[in-house]
Protein backbone atom coordinates (compact mmCIF):
# COMPACT_ATOMS: atom_id res chain seq x y z
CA UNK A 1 81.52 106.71 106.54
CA UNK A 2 79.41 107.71 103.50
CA UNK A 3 80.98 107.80 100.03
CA UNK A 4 81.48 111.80 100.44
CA UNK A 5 83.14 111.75 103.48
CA UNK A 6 85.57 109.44 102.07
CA UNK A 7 86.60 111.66 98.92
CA UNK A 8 86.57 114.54 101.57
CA UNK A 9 88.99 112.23 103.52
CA UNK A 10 90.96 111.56 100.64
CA UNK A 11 91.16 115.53 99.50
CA UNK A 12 92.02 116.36 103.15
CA UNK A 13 94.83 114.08 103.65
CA UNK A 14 96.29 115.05 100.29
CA UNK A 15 96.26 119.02 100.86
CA UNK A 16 97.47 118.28 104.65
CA UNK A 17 100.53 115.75 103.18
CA UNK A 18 102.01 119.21 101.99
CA UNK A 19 104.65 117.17 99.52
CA UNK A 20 105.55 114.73 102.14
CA UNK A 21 104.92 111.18 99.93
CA UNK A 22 104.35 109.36 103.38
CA UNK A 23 101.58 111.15 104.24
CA UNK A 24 99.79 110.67 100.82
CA UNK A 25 96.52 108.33 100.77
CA UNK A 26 97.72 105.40 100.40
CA UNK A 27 95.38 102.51 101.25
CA UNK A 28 91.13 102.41 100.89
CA UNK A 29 90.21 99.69 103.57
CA UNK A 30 86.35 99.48 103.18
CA UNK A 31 83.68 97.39 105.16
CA UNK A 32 82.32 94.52 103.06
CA UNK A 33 78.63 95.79 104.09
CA UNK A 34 79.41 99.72 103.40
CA UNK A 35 81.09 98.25 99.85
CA UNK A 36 77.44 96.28 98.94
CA UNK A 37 75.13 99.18 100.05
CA UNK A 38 76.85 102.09 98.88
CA UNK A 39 80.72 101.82 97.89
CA UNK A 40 80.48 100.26 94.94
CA UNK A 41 79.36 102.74 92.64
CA UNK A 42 82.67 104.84 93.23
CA UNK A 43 84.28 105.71 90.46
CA UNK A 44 87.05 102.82 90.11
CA UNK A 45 89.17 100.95 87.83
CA UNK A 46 91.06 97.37 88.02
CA UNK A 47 93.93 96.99 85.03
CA UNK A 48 95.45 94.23 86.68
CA UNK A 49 94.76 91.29 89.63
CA UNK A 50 97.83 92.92 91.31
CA UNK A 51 97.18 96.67 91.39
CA UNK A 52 93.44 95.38 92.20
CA UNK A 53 91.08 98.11 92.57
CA UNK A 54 91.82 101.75 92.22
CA UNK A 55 89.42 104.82 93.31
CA UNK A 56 91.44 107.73 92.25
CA UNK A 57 95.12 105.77 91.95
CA UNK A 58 94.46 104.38 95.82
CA UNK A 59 94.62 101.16 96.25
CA UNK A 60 90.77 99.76 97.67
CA UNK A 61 90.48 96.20 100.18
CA UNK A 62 87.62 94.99 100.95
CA UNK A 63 86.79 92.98 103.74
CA UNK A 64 83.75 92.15 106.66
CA UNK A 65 86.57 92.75 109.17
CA UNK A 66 87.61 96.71 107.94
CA UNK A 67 86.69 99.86 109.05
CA UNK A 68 85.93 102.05 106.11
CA UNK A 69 88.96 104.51 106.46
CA UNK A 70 91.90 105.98 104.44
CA UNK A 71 95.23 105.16 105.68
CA UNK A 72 97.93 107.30 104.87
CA UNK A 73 101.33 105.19 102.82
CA UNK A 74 103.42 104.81 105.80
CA UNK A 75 100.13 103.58 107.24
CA UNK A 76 99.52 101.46 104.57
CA UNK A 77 103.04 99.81 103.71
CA UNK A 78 103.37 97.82 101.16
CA UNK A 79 99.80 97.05 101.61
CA UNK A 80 98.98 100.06 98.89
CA UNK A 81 101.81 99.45 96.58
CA UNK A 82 102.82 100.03 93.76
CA UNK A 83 101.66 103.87 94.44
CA UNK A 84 99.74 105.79 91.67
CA UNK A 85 99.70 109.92 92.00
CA UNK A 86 96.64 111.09 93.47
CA UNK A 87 93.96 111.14 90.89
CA UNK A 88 91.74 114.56 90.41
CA UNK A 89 88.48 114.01 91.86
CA UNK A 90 85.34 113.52 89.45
C-alpha cells in the first residue's frame, strides 16, 4: 500500500461510515519496512506516549508483523482509543 492509497483508504472509509462512529477509521496498522521506506514522512503528530502517533486524529502502530491497512473502530477496539474526529486531509 503506497502512502496515497492509504489517505484514499482513509477518505473512503470515512464518506462510506455515513455517521455511523463504528465504521469511522479507527486504527493505522503499518508494516515496519513500508514505515522506513516511505510512511514516515506522513503528516503526523505525537502529544503524548499514550495517544502515540496520529496521521489525521487515527491512531498509527507500527510493527514487522502488520499489514499496512486501516481498520475501521469496531475493528480496531480499544486498540485506537481515545478517538480523535477525522482530521481534513493536507
Amino acid at each position: 500500500m503506497t502512502l496515497d492509497q492509504l489517505i484514499n483508504a482513509i477518505d473512503a472509509m470515512s464518506s462510506a461510515a455515513n455517521g455511523d462512529e463504528d465504521l469511522l477509521p479507527g486504527l493505522i496498522e503499518v508494516d515496519s519496512e513500508d514505515w522506513c521506506a516511505t510512511f514516515h514522512q506522513m503528516e503526523r503528530v505525537a502529544k503524548t506516549l499514550d495517544e502515540g502517533i496520529r496521521h489525521r486524529g487515527v491512531k498509527v502502530v507500527v510493527s514487522s508483523t502488520f499489514a499496512t491497512r486501516v481498520l475501521t473502530r469496531a475493528e480496531a477496539g480499544e486498540r485506537g482509543q481515545p478517538y480523535r474526529a477525522l482530521a481534513p486531509a493536507g
